[in-house]
N, C-alpha and C. Protein backbone atom coordinates (compact mmCIF):
# COMPACT_ATOMS: atom_id res chain seq x y z
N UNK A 1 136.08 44.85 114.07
CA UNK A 1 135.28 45.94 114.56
C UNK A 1 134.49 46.53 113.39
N UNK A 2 133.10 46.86 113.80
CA UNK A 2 132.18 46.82 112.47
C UNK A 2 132.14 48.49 112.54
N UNK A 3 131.99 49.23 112.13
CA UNK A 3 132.00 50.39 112.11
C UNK A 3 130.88 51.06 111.09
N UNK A 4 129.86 51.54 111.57
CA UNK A 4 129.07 52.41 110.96
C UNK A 4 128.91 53.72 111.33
N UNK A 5 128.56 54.61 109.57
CA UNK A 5 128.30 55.86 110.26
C UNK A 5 128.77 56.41 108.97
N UNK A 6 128.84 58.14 108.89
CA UNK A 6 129.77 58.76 108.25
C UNK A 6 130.96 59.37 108.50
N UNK A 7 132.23 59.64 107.34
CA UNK A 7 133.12 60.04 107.73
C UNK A 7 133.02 61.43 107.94
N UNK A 8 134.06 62.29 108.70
CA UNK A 8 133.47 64.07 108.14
C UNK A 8 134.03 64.10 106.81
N UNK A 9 134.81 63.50 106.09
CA UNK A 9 134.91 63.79 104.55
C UNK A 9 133.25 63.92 103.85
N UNK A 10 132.83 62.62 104.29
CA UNK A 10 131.49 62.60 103.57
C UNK A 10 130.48 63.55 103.51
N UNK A 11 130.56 63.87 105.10
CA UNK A 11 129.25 64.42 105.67
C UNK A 11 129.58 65.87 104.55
N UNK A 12 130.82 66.41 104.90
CA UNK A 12 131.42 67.67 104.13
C UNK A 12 130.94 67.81 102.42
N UNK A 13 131.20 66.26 102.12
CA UNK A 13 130.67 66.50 100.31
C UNK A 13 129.53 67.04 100.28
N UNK A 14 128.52 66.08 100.88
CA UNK A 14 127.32 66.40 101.26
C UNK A 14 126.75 67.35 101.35
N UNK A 15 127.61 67.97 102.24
CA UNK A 15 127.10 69.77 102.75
C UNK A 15 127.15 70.40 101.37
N UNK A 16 128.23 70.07 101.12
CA UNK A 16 128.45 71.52 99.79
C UNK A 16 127.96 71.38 98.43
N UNK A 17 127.58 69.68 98.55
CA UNK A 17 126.02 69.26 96.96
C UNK A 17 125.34 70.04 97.42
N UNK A 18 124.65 69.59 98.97
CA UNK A 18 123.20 70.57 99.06
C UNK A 18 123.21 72.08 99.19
N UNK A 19 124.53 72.43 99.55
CA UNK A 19 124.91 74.10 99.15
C UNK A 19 124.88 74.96 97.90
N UNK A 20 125.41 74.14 97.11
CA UNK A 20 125.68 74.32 96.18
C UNK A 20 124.11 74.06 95.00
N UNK A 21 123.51 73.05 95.16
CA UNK A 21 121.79 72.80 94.61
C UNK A 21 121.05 73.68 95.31
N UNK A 22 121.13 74.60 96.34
CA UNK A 22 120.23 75.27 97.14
C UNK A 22 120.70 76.66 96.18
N UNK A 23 122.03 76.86 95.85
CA UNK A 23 122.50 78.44 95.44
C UNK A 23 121.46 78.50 93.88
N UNK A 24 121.42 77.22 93.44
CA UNK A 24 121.17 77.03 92.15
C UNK A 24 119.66 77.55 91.73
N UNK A 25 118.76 76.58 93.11
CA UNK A 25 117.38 76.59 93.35
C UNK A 25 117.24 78.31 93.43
N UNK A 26 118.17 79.01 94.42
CA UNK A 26 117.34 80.42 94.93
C UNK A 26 117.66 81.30 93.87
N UNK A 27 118.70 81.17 92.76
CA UNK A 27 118.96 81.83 91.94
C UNK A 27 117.85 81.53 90.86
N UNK A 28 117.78 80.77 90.63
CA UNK A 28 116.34 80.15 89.68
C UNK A 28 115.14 81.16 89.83
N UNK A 29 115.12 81.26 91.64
CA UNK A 29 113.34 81.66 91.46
C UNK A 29 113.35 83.36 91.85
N UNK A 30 114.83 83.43 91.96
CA UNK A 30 114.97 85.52 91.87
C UNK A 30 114.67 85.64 90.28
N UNK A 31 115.17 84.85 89.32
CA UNK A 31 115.07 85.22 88.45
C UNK A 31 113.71 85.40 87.85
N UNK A 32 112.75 84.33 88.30
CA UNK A 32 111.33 84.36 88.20
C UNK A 32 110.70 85.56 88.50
N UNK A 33 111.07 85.77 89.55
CA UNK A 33 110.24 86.70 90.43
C UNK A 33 110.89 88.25 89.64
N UNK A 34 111.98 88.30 88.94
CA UNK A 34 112.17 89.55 88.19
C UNK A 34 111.34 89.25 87.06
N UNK A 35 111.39 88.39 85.99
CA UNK A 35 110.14 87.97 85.29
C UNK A 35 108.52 88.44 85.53
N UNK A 36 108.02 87.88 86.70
CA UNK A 36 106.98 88.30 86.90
C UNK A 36 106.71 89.62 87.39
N UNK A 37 107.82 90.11 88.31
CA UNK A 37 107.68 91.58 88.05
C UNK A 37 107.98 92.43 87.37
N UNK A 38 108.44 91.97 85.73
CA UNK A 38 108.39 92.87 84.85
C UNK A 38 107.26 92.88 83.89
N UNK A 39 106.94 91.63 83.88
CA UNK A 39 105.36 91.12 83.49
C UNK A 39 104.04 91.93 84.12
N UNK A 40 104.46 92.17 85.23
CA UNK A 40 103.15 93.25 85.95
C UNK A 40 103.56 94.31 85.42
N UNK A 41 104.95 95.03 85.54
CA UNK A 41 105.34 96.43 84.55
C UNK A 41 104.58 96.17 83.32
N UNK A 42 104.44 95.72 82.44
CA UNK A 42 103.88 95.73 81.66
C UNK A 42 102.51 95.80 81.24
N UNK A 43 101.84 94.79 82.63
CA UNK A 43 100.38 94.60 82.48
C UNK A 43 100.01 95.99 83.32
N UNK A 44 100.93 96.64 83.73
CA UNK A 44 100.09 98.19 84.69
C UNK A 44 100.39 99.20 83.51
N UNK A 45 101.51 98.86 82.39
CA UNK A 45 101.39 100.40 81.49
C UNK A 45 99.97 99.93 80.48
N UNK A 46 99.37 98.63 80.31
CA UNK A 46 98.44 98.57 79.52
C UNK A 46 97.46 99.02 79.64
N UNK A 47 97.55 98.95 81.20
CA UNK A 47 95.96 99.13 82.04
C UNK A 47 95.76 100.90 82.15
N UNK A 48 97.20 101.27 82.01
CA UNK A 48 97.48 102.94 82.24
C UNK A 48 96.60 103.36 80.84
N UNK A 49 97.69 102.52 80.28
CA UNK A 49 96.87 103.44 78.35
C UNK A 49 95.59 103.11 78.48
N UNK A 50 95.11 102.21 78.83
CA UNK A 50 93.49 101.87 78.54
C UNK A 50 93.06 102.88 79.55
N UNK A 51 93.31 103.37 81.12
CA UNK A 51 93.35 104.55 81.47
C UNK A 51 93.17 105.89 80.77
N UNK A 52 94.34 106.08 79.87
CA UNK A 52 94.61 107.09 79.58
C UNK A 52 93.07 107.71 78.25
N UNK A 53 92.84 106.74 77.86
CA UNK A 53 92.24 106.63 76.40
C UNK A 53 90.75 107.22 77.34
N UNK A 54 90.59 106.41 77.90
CA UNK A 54 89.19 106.45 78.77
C UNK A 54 89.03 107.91 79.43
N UNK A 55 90.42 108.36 79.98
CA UNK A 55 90.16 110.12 80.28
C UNK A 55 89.89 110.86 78.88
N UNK A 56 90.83 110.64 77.65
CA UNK A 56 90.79 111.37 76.91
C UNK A 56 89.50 111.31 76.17
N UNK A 57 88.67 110.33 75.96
CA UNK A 57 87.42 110.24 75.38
C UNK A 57 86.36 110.96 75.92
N UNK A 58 86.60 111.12 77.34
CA UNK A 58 85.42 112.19 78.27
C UNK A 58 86.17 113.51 78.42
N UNK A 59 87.19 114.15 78.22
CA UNK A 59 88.07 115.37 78.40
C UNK A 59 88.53 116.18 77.00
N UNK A 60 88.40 115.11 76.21
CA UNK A 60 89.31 115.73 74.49
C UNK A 60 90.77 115.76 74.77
N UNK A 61 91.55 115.59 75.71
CA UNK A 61 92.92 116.12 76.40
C UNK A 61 93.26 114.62 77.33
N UNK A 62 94.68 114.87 76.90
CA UNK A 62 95.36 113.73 78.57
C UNK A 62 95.62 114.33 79.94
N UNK A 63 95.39 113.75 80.50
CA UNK A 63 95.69 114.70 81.94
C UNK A 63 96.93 115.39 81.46
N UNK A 64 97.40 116.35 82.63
CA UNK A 64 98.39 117.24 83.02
C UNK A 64 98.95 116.55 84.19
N UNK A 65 100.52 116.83 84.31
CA UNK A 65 100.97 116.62 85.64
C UNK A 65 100.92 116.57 86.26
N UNK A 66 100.70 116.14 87.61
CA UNK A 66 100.48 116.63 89.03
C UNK A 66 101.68 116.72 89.95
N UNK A 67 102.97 116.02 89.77
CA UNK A 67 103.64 116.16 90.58
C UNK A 67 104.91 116.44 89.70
N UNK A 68 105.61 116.93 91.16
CA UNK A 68 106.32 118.19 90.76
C UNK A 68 108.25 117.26 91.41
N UNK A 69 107.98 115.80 91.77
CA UNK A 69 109.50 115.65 92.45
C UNK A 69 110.15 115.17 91.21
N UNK A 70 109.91 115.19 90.12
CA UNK A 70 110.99 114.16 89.14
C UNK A 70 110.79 115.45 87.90
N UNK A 71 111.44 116.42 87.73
CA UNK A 71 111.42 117.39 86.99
C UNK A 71 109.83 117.31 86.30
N UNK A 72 109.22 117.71 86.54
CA UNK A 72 107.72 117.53 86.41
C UNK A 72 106.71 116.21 85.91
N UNK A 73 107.89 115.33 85.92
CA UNK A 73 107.24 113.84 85.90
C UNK A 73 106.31 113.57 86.55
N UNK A 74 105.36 113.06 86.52
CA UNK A 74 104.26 112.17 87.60
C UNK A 74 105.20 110.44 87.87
N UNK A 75 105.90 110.65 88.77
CA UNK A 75 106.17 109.05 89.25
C UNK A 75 105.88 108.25 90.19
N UNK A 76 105.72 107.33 89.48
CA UNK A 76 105.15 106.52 89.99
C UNK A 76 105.83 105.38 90.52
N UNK A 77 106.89 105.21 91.48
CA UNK A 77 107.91 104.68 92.18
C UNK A 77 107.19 104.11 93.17
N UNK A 78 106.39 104.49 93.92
CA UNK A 78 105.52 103.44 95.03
C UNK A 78 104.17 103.89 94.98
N UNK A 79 103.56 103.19 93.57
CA UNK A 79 102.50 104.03 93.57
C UNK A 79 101.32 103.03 94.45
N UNK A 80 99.85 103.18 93.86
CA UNK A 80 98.59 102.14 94.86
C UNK A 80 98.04 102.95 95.85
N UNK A 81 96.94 102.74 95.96
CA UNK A 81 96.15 103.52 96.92
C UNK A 81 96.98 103.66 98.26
N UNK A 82 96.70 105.17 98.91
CA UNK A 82 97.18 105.27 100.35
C UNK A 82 98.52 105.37 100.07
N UNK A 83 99.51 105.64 99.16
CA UNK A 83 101.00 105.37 99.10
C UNK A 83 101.04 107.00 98.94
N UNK A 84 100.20 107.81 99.30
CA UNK A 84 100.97 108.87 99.00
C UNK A 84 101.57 109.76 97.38
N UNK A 85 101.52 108.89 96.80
CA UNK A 85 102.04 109.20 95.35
C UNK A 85 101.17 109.50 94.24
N UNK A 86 101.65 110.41 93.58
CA UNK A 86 100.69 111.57 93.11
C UNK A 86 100.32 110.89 91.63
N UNK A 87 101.14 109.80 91.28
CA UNK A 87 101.24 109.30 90.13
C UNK A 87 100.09 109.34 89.32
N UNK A 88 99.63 110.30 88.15
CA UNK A 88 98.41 110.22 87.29
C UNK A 88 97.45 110.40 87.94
N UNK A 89 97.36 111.05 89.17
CA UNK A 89 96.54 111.31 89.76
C UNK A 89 95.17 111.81 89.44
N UNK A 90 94.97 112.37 88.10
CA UNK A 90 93.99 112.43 87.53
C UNK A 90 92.80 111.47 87.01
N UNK A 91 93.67 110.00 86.52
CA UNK A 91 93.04 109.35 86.18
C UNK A 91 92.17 108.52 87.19
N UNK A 92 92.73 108.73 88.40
CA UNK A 92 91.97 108.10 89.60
C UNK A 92 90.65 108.94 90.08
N UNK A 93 90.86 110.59 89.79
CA UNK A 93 90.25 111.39 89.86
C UNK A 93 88.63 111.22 89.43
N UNK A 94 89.03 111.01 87.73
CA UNK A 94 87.79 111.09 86.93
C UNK A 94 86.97 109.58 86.55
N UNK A 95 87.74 108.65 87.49
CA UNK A 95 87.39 107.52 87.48
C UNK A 95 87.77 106.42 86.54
N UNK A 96 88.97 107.26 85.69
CA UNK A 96 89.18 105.96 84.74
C UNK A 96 89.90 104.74 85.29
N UNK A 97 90.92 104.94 86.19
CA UNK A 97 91.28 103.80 87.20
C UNK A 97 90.96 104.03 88.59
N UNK A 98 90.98 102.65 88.85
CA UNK A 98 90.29 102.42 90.66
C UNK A 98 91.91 103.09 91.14
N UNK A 99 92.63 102.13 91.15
CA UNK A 99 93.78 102.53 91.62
C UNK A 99 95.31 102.76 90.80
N UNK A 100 95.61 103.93 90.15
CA UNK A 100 96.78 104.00 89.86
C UNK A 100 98.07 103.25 89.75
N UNK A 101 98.35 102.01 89.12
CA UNK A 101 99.32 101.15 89.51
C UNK A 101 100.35 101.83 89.81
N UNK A 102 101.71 101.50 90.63
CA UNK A 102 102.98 101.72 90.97
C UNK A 102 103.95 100.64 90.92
N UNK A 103 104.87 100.60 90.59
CA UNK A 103 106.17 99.95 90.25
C UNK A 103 106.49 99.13 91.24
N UNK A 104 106.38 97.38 91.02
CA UNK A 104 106.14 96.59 92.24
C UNK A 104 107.49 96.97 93.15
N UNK A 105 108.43 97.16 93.02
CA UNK A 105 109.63 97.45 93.66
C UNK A 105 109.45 98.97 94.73
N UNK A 106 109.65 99.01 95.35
CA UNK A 106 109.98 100.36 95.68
C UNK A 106 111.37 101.22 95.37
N UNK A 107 111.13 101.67 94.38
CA UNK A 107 112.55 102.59 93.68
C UNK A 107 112.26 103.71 94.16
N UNK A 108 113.09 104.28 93.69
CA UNK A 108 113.46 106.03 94.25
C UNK A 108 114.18 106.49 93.25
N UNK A 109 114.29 108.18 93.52
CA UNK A 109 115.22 108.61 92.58
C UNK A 109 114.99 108.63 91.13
N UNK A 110 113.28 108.52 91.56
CA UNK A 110 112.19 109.27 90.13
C UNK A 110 112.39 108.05 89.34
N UNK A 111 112.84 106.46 89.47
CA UNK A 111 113.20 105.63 89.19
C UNK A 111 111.43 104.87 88.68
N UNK A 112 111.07 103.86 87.85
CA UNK A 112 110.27 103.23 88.08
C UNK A 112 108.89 103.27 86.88
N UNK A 113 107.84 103.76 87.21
CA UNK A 113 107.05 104.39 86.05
C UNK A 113 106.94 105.79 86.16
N UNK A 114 106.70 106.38 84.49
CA UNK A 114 106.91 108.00 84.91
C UNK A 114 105.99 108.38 83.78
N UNK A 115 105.36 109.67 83.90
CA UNK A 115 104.59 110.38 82.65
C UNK A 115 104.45 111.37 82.83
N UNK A 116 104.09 111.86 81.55
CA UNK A 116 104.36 113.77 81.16
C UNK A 116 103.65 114.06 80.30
N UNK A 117 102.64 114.96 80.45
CA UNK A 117 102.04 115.24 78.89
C UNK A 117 102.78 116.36 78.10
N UNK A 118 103.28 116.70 76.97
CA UNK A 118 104.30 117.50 76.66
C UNK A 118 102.79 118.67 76.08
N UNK A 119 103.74 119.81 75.92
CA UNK A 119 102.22 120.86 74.98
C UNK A 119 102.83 120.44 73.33
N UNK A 120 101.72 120.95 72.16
CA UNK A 120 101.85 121.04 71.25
C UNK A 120 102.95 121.39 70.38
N UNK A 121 104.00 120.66 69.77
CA UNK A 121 104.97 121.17 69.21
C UNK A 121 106.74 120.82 70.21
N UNK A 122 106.25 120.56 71.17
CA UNK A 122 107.16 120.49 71.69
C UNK A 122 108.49 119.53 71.47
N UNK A 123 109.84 119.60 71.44
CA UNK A 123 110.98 118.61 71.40
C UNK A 123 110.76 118.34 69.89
N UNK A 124 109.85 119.36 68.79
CA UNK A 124 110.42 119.41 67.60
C UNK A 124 108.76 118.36 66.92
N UNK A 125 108.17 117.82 67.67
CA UNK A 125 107.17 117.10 67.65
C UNK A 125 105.99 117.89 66.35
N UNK A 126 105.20 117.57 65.63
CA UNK A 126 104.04 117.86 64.99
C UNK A 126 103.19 118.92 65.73
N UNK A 127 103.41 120.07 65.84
CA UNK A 127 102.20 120.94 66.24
C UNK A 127 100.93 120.49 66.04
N UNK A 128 100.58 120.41 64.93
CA UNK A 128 99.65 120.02 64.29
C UNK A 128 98.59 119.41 64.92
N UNK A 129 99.48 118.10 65.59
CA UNK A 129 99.08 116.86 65.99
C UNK A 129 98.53 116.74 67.23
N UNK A 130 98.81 118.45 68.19
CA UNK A 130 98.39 118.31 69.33
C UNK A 130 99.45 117.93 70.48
N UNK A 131 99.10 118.16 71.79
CA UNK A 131 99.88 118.09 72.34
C UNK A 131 99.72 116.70 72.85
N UNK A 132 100.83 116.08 73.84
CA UNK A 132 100.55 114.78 73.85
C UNK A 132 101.37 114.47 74.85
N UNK A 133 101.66 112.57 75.48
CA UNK A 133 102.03 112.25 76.58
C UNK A 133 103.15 111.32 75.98
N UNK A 134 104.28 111.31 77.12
CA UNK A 134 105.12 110.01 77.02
C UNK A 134 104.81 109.18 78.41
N UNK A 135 104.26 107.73 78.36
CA UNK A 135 104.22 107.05 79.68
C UNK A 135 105.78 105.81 79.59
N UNK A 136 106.23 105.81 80.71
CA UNK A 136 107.23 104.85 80.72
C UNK A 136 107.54 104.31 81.86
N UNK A 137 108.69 102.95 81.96
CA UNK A 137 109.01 102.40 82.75
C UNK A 137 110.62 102.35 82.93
N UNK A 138 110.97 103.16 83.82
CA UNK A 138 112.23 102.66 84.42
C UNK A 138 113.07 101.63 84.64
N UNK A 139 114.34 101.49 85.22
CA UNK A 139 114.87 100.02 85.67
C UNK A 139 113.62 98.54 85.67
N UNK A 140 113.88 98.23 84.43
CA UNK A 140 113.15 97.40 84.17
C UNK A 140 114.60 95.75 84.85
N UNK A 141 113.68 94.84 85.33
CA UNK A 141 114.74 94.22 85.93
C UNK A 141 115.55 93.23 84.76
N UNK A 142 114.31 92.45 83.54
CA UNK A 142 115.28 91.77 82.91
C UNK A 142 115.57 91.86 81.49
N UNK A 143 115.58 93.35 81.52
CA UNK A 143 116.01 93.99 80.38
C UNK A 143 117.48 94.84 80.81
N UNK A 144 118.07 95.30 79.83
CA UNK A 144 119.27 96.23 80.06
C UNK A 144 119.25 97.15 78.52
N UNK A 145 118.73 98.05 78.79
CA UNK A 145 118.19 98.82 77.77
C UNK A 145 117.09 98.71 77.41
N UNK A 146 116.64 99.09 76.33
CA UNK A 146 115.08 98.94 75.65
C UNK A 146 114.35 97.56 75.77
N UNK A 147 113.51 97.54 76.20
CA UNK A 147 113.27 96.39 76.74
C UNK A 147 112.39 95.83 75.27
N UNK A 148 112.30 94.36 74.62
CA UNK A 148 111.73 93.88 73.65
C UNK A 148 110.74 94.32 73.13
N UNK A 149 109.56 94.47 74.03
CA UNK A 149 108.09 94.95 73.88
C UNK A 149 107.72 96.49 73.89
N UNK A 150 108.81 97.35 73.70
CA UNK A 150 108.78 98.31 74.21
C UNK A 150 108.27 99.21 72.95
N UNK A 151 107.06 99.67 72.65
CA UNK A 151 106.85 100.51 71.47
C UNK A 151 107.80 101.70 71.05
N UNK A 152 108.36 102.38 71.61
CA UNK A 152 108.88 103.11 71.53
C UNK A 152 108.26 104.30 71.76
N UNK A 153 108.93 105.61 71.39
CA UNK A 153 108.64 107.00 71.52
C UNK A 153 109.90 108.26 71.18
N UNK A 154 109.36 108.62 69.95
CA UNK A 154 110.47 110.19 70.20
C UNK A 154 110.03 110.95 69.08
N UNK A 155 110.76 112.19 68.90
CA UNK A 155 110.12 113.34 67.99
C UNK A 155 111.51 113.81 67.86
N UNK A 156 111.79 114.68 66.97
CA UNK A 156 112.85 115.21 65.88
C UNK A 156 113.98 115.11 66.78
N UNK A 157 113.50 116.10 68.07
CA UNK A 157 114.99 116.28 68.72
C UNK A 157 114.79 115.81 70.29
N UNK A 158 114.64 114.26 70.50
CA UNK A 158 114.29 113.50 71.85
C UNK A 158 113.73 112.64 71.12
N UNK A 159 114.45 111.48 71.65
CA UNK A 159 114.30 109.85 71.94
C UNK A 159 114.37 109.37 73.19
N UNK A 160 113.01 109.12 73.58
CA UNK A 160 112.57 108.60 75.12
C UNK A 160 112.82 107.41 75.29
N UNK A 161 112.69 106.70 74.13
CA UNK A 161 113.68 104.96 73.96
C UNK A 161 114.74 105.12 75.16
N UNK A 162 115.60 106.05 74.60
CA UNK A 162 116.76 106.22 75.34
C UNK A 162 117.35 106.01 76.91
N UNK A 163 116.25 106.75 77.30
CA UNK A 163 115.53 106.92 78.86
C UNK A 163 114.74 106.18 79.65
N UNK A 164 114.20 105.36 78.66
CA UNK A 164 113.08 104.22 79.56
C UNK A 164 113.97 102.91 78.95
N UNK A 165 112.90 101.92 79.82
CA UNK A 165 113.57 100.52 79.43
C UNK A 165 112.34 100.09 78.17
N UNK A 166 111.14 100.72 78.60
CA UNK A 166 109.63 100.50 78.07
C UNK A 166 108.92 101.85 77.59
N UNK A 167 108.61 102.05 76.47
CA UNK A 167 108.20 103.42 76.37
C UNK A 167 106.50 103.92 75.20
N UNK A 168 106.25 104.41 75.26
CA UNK A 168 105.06 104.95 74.52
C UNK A 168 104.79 106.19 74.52
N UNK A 169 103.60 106.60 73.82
CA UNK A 169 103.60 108.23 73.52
C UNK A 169 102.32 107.95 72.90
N UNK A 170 101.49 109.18 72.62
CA UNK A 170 100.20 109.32 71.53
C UNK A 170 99.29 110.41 71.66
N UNK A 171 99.93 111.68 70.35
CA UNK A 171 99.30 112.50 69.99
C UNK A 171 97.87 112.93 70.66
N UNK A 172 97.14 114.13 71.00
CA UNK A 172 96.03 114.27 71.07
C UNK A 172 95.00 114.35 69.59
N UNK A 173 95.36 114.50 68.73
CA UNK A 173 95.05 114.41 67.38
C UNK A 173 95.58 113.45 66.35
C-alpha cells in the first residue's frame, strides 16, 4: 500500500517554522517603522529650528507660548493641520511653517514634542544673553534616554537632557 501525503507530525513542524519566521519577519519591520519614526522626530525638530530662526529674524524674539495643557508647554502630541493643537502656533501664524509638525504617534500626557520660551535669566541662565527657548522630543521610540543626536540643553540649575530623549535651546542674543 503506497501511501502519500503528510503526517500531522509534519504538517505541525511546518506550522511552527512558518510561525515562528513570521514572529521574526513582523518583529523586524516594528522595529523599522520605530526607526523611521524617530527619523521624522528628528527631521520635524530641524524643520522647527529652521522655523524658529525664520520667526526670529522678522520679530527680534521667539514666539511665546500658546498653550496652556502641559504646564505652559506648547505640545505638540498630535500636532498637523486641523488637529486642533496649539503647538507653536505662532510659527504657522507668521508664516514661517505651512504646517506645524506633530509627533507621528499619537501620545498624550504632554508626551511627544514640546517648547517653551523661558524669559531672560531664568533657571540661573545668562541674563545677558536674553531670553530664550527649549524645543524637545519626548518618548523617543529607539532611544531610552538621551537619544545620540541629541544637542543637548541646560543652564546652572536645569538640565532638559534629563527630560527629553532629544533636546535644544538658543539664546535670543
Amino acid at each position: 500500500m503506497d501511501k502519500r501525503g503528510f503526517t500531522l507530525v509534519e504538517l505541525l513542524v511546518v506550522i511552527a517554522i512558518i510561525g515562528i519566521l513570521a514572529s521574526v519577519v513582523l518583529a523586524s519591520v516594528a522595529s523599522a517603522r520605530a526607526r523611521g519614526r524617530d527619523a521624522r522626530r528628528l527631521s520635524d525638530m530641524k524643520q522647527i529650528q529652521i522655523a524658529l530662526e525664520l520667526y526670529y529674524g522678522d520679530n527680534a524674539a521667539y514666539p511665546g507660548n500658546t498653550d496652556n495643557d502641559c504646564g505652559g508647554w506648547d505640545a505638540g502630541f498630535n500636532g498637523g493641520q486641523g488637529s486642533g493643537d496649539a503647538f507653536v502656533t505662532p510659527l504657522e501664524t507668521a508664516g514661517a511653517i505651512v504646517d506645524t509638525p506633530g509627533d507621528p504617534v499619537g501620545t498624550s500626557n504632554c508626551g511627544g514634542y514640546a517648547y517653551f520660551r523661558y524669559n531672560a535669566g531664568s533657571y540661573g541662565c545668562d541674563a545677558g544673553r536674553g531670553a530664550y527657548f527649549v524645543l524637545g522630543v519626548r518618548d523617543m521610540e529607539t532611544s531610552a534616554g538621551a537619544h545620540p543626536d541629541s544637542p543637548g540643553w541646560s543652564c546652572p540649575s536645569r538640565d532638559w537632557q534629563a527630560e527629553f530623549d532629544w533636546v535644544t535651546g538658543k539664546f535670543e542674543r
